[in-house]
N, C-alpha and C. Protein backbone atom coordinates (compact mmCIF):
# COMPACT_ATOMS: atom_id res chain seq x y z
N UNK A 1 0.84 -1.20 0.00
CA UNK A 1 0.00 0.00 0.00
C UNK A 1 0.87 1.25 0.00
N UNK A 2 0.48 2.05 -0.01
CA UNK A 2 0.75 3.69 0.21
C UNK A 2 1.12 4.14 -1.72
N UNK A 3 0.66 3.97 -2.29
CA UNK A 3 0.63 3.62 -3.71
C UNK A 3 0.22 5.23 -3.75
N UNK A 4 0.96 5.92 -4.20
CA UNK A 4 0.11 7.83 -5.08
C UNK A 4 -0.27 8.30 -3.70
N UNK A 5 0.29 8.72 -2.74
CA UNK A 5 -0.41 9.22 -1.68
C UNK A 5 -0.33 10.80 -1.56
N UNK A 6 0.10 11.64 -2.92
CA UNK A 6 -0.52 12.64 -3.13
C UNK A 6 -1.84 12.84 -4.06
N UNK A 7 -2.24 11.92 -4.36
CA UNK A 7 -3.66 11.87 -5.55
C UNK A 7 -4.83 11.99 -4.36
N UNK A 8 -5.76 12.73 -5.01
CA UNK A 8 -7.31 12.57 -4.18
C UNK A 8 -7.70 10.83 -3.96
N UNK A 9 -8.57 10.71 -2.81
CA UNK A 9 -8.70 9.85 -2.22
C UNK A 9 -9.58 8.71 -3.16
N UNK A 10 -10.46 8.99 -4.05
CA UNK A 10 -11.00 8.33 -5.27
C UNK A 10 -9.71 7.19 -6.09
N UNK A 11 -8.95 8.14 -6.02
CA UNK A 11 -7.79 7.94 -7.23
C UNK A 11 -6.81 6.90 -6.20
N UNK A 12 -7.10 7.18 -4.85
CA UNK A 12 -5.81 6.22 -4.02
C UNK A 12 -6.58 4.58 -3.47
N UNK A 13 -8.25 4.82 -3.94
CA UNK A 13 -8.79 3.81 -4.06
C UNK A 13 -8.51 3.07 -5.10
N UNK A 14 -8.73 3.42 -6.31
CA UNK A 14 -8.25 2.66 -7.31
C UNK A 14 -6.70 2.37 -7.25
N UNK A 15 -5.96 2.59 -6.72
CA UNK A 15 -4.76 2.21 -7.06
C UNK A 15 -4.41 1.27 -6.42
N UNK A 16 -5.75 0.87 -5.60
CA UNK A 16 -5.05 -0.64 -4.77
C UNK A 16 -5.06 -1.83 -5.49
N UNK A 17 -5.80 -1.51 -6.81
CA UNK A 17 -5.23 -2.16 -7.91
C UNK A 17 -3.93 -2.06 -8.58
N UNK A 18 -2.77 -2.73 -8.67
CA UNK A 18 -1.95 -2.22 -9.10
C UNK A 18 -0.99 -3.54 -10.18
N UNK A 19 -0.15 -3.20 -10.68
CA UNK A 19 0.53 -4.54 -11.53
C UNK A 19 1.85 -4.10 -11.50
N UNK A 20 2.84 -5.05 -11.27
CA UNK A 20 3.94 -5.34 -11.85
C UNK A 20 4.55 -6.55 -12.62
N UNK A 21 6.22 -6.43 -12.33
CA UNK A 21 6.47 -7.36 -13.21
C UNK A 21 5.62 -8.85 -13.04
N UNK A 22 5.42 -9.04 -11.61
CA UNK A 22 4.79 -10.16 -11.08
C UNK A 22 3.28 -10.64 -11.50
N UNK A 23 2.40 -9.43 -11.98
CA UNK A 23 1.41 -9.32 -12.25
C UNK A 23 0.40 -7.85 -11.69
N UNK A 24 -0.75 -8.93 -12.12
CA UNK A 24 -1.76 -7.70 -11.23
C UNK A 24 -1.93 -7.98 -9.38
N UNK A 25 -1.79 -7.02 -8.72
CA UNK A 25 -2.11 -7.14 -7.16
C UNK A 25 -3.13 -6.49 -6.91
N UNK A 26 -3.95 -7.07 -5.37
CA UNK A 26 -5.38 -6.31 -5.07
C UNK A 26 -4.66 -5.94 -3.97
N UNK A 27 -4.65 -4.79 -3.33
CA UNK A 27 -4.19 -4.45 -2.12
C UNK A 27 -5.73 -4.07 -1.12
N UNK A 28 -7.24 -4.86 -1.44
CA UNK A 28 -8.22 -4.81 -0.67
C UNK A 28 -8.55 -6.42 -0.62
N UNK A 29 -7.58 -7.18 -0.25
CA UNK A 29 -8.00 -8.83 -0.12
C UNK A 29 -8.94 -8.73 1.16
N UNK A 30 -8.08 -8.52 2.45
CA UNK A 30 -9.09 -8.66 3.36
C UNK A 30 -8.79 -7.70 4.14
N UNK A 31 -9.85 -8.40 5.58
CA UNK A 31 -10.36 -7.12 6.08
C UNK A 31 -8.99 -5.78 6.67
N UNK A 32 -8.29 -6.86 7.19
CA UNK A 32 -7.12 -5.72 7.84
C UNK A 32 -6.43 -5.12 6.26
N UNK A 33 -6.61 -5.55 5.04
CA UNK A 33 -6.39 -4.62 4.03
C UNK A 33 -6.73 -3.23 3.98
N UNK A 34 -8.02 -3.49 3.90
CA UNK A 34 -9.20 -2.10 4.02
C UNK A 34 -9.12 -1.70 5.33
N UNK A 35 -8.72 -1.84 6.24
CA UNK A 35 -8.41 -1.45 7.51
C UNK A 35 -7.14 -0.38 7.33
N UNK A 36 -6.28 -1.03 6.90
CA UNK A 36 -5.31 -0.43 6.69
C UNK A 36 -4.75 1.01 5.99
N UNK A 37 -5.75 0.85 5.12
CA UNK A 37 -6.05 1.69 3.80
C UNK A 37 -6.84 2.77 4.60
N UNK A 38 -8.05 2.46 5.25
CA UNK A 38 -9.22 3.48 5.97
C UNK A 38 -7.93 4.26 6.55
N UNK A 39 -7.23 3.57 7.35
CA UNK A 39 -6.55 4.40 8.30
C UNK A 39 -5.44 5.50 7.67
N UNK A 40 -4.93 4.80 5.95
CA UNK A 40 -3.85 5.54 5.57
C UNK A 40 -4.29 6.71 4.74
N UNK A 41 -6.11 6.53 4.80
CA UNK A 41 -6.44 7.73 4.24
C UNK A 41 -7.49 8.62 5.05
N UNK A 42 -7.16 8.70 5.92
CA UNK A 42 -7.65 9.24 7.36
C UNK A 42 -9.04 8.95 7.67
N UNK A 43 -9.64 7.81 7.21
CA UNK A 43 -11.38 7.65 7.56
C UNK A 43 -11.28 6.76 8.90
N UNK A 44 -12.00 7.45 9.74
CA UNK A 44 -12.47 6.86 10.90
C UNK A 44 -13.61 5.40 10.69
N UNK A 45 -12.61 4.43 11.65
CA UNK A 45 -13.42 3.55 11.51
C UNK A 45 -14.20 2.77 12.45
N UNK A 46 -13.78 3.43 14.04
CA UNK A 46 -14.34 3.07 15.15
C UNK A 46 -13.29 1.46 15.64
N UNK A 47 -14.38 0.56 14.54
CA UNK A 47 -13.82 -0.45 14.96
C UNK A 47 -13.13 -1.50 13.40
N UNK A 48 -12.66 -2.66 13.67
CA UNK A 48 -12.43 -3.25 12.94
C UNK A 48 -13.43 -3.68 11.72
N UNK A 49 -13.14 -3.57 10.41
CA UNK A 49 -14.51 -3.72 9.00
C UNK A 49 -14.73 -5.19 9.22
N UNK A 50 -16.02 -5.10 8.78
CA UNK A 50 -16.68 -6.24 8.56
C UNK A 50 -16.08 -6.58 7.30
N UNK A 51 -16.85 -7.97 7.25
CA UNK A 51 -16.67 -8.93 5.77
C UNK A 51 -17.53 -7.92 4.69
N UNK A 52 -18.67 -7.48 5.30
CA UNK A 52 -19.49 -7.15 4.47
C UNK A 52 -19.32 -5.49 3.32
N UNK A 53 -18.15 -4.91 4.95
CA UNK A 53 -17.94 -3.76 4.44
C UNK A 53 -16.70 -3.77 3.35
N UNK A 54 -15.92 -4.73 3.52
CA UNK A 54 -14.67 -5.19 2.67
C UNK A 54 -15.57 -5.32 1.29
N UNK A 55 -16.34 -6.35 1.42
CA UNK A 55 -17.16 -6.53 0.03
C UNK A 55 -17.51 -5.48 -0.53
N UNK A 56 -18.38 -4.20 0.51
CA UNK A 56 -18.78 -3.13 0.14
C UNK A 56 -17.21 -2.25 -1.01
N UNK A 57 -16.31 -2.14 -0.32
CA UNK A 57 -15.21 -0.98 -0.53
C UNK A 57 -14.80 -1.78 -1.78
N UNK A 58 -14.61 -3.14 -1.97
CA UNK A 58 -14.04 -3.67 -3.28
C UNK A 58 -15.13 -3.16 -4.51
N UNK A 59 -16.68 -3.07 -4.55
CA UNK A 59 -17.60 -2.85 -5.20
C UNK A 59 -17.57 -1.61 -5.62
N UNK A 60 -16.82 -0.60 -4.41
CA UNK A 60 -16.75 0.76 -4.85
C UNK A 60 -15.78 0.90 -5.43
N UNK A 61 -14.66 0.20 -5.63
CA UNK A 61 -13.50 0.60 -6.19
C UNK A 61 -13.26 -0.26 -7.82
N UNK A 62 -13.90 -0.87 -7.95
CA UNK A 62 -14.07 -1.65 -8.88
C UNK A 62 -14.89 -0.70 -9.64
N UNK A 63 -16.23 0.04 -9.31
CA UNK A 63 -17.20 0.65 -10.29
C UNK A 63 -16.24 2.35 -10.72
N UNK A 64 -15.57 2.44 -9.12
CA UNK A 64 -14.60 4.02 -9.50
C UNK A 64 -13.53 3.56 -10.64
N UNK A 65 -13.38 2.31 -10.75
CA UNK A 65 -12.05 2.20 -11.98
C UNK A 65 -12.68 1.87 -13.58
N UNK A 66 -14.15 1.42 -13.29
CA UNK A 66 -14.89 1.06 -14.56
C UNK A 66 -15.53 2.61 -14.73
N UNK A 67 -15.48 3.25 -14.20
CA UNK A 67 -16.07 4.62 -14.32
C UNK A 67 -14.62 5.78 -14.83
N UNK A 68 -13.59 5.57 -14.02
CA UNK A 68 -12.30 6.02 -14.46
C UNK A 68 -12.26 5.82 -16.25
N UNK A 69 -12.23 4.46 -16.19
CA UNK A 69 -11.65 3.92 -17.68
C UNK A 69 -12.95 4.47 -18.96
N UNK A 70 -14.23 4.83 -18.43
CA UNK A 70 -15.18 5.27 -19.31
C UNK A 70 -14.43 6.62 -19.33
N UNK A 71 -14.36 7.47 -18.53
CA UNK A 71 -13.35 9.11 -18.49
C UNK A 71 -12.43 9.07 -18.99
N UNK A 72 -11.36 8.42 -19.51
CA UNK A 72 -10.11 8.28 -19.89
C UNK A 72 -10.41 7.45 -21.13
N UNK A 73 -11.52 7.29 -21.42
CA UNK A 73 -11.46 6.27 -22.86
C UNK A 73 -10.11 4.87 -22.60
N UNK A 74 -10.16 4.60 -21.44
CA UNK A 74 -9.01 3.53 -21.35
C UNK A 74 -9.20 2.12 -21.64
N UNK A 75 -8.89 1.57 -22.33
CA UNK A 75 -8.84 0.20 -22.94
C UNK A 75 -7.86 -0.58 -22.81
N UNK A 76 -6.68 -0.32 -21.43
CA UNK A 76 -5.64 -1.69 -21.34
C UNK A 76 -6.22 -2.62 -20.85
N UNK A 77 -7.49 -3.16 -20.09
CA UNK A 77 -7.94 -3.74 -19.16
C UNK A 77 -9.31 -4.38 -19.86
N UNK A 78 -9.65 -5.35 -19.68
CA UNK A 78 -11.28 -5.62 -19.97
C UNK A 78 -11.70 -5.34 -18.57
N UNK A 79 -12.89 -4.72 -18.68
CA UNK A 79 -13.76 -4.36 -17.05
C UNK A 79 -14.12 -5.42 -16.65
N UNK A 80 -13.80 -5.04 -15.10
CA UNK A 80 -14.71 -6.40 -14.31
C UNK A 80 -15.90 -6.27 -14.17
N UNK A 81 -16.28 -5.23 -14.19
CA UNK A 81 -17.92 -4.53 -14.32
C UNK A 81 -18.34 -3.28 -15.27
N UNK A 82 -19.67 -3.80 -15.96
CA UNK A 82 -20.66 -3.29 -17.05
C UNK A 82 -20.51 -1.76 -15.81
N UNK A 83 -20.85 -0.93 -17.72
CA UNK A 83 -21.24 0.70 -16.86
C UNK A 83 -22.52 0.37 -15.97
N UNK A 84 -23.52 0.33 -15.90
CA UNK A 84 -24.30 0.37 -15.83
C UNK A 84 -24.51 -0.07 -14.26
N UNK A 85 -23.59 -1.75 -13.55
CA UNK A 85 -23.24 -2.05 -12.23
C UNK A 85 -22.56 -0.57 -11.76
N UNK A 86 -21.74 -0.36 -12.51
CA UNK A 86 -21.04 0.80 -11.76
C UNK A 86 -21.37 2.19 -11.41
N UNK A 87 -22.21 2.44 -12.41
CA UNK A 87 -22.86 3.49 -11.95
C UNK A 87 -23.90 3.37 -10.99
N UNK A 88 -24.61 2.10 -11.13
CA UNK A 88 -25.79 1.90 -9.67
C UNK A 88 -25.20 1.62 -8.32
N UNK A 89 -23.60 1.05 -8.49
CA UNK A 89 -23.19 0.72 -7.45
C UNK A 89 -22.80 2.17 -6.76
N UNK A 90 -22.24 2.79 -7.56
CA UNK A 90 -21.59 4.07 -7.02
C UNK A 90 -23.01 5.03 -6.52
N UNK A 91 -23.65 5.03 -7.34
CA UNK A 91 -25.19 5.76 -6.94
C UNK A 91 -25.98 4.93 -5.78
N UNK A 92 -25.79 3.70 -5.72
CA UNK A 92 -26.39 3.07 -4.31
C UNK A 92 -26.07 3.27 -3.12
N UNK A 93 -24.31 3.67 -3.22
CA UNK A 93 -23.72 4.06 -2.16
C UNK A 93 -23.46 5.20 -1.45
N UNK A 94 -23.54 6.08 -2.32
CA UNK A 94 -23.54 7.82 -1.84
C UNK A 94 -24.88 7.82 -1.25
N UNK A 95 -26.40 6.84 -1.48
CA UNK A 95 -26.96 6.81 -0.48
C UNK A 95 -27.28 6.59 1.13
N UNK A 96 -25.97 5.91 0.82
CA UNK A 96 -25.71 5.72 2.80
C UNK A 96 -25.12 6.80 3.22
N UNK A 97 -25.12 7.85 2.95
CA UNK A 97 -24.16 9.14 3.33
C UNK A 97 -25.17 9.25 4.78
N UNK A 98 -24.60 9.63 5.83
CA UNK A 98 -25.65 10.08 6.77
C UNK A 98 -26.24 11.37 6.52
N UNK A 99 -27.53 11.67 6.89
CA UNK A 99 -28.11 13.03 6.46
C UNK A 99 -27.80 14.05 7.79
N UNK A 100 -27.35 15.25 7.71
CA UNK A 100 -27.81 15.84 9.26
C UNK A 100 -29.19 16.21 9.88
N UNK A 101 -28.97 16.12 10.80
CA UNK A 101 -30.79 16.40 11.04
C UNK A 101 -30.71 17.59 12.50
N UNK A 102 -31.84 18.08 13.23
CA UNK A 102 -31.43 19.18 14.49
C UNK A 102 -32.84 17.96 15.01
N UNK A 103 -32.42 17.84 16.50
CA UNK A 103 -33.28 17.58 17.34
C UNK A 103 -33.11 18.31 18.18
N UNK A 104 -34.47 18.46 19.23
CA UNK A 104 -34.34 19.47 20.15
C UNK A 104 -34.68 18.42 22.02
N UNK A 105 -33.56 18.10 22.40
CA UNK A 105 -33.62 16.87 23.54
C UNK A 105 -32.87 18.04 24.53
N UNK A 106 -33.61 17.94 25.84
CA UNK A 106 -32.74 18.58 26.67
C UNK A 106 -33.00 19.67 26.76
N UNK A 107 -33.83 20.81 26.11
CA UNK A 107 -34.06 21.74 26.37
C UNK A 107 -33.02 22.62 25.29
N UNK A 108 -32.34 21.65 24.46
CA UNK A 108 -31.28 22.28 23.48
C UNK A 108 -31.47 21.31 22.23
N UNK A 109 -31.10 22.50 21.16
CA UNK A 109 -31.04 21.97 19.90
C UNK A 109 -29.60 20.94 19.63
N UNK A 110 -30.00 20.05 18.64
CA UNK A 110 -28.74 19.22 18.81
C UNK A 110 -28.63 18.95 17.25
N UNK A 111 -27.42 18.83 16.76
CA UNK A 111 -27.49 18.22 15.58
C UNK A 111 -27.29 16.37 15.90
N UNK A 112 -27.86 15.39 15.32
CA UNK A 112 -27.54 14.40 14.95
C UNK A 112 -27.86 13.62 13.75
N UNK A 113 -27.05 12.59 13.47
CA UNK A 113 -27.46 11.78 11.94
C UNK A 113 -28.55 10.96 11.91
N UNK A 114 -29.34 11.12 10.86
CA UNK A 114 -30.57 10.38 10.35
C UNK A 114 -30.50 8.83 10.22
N UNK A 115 -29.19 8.20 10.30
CA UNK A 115 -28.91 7.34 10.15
C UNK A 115 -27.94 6.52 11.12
N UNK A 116 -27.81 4.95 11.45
CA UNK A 116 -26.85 4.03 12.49
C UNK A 116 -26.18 3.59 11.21
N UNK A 117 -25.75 4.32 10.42
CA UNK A 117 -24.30 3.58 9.28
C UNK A 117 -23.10 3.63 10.13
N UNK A 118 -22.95 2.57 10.23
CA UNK A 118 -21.26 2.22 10.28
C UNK A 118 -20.12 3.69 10.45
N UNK A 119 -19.25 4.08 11.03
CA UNK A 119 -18.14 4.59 10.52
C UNK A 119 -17.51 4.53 9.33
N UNK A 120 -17.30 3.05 8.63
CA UNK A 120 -16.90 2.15 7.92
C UNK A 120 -18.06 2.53 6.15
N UNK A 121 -18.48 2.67 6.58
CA UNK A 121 -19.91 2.36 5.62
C UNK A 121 -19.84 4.05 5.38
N UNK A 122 -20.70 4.88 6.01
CA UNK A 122 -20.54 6.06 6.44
C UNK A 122 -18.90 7.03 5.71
N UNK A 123 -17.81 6.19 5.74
CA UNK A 123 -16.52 6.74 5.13
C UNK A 123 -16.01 6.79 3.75
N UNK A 124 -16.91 4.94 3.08
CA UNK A 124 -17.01 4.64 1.87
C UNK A 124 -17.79 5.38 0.99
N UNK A 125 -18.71 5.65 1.50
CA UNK A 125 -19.89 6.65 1.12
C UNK A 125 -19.26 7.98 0.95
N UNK A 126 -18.48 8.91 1.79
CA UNK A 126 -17.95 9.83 1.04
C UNK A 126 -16.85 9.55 0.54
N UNK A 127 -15.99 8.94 0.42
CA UNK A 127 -15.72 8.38 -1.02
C UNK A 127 -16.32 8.23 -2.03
N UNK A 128 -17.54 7.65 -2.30
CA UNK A 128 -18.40 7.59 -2.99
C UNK A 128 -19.09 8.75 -3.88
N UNK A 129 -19.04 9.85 -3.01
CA UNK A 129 -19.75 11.20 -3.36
C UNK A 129 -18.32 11.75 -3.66
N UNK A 130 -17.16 11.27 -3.22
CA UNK A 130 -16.03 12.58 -4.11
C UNK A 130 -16.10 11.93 -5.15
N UNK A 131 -16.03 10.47 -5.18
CA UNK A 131 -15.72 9.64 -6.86
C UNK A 131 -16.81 10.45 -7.88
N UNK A 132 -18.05 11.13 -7.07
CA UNK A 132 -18.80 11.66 -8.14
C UNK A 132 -18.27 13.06 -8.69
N UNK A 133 -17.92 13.91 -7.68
CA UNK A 133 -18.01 15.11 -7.87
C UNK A 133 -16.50 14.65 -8.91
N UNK A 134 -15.74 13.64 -8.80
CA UNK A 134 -14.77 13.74 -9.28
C UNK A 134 -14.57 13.61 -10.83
N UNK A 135 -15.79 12.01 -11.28
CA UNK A 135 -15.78 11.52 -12.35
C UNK A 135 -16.79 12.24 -13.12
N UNK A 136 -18.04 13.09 -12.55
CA UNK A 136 -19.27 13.76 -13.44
C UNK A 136 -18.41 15.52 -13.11
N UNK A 137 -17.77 15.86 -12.49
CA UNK A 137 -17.44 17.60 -11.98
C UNK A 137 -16.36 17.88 -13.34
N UNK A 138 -15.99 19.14 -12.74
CA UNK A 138 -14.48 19.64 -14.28
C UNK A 138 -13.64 19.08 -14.07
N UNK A 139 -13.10 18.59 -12.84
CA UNK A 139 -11.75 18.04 -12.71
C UNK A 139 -11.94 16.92 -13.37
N UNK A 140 -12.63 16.23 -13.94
CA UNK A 140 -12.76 14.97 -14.79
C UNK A 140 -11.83 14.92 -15.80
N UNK A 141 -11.97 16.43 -16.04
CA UNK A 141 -10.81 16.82 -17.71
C UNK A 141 -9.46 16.47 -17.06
N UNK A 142 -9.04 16.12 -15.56
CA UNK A 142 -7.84 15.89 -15.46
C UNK A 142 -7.34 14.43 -15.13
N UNK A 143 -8.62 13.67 -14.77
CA UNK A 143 -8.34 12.44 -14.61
C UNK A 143 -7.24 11.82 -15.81
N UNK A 144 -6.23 10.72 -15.71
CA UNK A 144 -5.58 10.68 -16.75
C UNK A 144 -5.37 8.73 -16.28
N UNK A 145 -5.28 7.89 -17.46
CA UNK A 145 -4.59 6.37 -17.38
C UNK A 145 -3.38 6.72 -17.74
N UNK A 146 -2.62 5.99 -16.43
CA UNK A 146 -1.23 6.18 -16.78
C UNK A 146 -0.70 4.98 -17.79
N UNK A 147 -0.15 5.37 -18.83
CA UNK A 147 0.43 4.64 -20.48
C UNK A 147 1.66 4.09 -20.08
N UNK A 148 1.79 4.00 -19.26
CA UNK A 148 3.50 3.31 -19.21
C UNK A 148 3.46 1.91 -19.12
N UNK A 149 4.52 1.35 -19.85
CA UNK A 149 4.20 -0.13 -19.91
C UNK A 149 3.70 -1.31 -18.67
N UNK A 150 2.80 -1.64 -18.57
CA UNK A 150 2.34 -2.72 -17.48
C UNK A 150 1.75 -1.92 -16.47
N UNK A 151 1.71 -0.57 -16.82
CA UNK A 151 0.90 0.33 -15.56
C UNK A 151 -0.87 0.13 -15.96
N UNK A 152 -1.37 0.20 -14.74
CA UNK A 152 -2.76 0.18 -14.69
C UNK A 152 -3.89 1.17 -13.31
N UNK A 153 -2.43 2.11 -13.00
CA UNK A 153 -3.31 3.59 -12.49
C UNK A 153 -3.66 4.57 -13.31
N UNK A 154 -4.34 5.36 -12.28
CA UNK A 154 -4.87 6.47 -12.68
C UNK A 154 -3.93 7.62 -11.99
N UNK A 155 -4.42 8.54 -12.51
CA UNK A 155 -3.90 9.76 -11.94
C UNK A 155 -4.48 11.15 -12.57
N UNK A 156 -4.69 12.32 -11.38
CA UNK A 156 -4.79 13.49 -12.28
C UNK A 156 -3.68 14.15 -12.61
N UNK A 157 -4.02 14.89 -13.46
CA UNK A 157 -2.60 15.53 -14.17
C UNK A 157 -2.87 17.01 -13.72
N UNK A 158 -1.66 17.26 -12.76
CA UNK A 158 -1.71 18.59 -11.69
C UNK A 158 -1.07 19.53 -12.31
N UNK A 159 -0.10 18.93 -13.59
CA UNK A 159 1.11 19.73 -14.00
C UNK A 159 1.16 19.68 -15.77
N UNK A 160 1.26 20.64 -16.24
CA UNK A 160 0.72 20.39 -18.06
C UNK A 160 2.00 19.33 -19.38
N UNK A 161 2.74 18.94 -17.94
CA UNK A 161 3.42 17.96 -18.38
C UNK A 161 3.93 16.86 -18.25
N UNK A 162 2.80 16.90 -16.98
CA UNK A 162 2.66 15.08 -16.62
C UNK A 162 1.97 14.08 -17.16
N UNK A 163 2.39 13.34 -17.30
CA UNK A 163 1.98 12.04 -18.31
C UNK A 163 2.35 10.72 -17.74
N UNK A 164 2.56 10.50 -16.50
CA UNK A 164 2.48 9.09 -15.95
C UNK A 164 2.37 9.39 -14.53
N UNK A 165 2.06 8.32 -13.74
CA UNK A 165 1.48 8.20 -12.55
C UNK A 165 2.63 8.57 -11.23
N UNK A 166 3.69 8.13 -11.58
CA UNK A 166 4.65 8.32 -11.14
C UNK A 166 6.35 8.72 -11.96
N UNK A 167 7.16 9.21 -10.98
CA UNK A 167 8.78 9.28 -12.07
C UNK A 167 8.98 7.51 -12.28
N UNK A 168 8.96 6.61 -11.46
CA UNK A 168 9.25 5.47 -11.87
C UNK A 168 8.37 4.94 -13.35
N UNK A 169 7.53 4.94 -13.13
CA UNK A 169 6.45 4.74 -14.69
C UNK A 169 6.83 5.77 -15.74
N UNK A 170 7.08 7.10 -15.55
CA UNK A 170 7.95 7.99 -16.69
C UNK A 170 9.02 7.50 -17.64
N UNK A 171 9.92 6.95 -15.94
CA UNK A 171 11.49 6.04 -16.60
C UNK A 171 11.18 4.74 -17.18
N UNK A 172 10.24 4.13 -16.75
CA UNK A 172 9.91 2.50 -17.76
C UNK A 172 9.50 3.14 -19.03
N UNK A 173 8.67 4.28 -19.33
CA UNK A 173 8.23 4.97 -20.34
C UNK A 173 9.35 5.25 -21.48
N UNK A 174 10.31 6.23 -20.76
CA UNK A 174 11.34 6.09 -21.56
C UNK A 174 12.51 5.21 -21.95
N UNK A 175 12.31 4.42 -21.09
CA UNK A 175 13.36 3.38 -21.18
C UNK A 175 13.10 2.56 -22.89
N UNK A 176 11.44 2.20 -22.67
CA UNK A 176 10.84 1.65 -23.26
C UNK A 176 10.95 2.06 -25.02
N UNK A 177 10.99 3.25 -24.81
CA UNK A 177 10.80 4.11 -26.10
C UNK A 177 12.42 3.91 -26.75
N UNK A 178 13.26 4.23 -25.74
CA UNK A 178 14.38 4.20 -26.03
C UNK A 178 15.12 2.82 -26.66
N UNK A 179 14.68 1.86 -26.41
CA UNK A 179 15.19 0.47 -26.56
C UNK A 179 14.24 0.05 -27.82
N UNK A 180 13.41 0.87 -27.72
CA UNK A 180 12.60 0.69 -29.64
C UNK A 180 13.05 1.29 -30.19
N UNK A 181 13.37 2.61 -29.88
CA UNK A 181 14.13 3.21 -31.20
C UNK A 181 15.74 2.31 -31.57
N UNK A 182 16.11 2.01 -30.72
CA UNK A 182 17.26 1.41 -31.06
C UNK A 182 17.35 -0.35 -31.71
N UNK A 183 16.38 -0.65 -31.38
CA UNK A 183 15.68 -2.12 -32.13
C UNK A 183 15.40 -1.46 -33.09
N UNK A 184 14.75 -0.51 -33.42
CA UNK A 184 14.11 0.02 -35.07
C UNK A 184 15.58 0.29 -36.12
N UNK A 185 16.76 0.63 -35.50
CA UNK A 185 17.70 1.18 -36.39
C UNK A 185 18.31 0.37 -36.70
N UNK A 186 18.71 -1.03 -35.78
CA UNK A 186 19.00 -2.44 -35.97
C UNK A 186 18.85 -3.05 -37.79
């Protein structure tokens, strides 16, 4: 883990997908995964995630990368999920957002939530609502698939001359380019 830990929090979900030479890795297998992750991206989680919420966070990150790759026109990957899962999944979930509400107990007004969601549940969910503002808002124009060979993040592009996810994916980039041009003159 700790994969892009300057990218918005949408973007550091998806990257727990990641590949190298070894292959592709899930960095949300289990629960102390997503545990891990909640914590490295500051969401309160009270207590340890359920099975259910693990299931939950893989569903969200799966529809944020099938939703990514519709924004980026990206085609290295066949989707694990149809637009259509992904957009209901992502829209099912920004419904657990808690609502605020004012009660008046005590002789004083109080704010509390409309809802007993989880910490856990409750955290995914705004995740959920940045993945929107992120993938339907303007900053969409910056979402970017990083092209470097065997890469399979995302990233926004902060700088008008960034073009890979990281300097290490830059240097496979050029390495890459470089060792074709020199096979081509062969």
């Amino acid at each position: 883990m700790g994969m892009l830990p300057d990218e918005v929090v949408p973007v550091r979900l998806m990257a727990t997908i990641w590949a190298d030479t070894g292959g592709l890795h899930d960095d949300l297998r289990t629960r102390e995964d997503l545990d891990a992750w909640l914590d490295e991206v500051g969401i309160e989680r009270g207590s340890r995630s359920s099975a259910a919420e693990l299931a939950l966070a893989r569903r969200l990150r799966d529809a944020v990368r099938r939703l990514a790759a519709q924004v980026t026109a990206d085609d290295r990957q066949s989707p694990t999920v149809d637009l259509d899962t992904a957009l209901g999944d992502l829209n099912d979930l920004v419904t657990r957002l808690p609502v605020p509400q004012l009660t008046f107990a005590a002789g004083k007004l109080r704010e509390s939530s409309s809802r007993g969601t989880s910490p856990v549940v409750a955290g995914l969910a705004r995740v959920a609502r940045e993945s929107i503002a992120l993938l339907g808002g303007p900053d969409a124009a910056k979402l970017r698939a990083c092209h470097a060979p065997g890469c399979v993040l995302y990233f926004m592009k902060t700088h008008p001359r960034r073009e890979w996810c990281s300097v290490a994916c830059g240097n496979r980039a050029r390495a890459a380019r470089h060792y074709e041009k020199i096979r081509s003159t062969r």
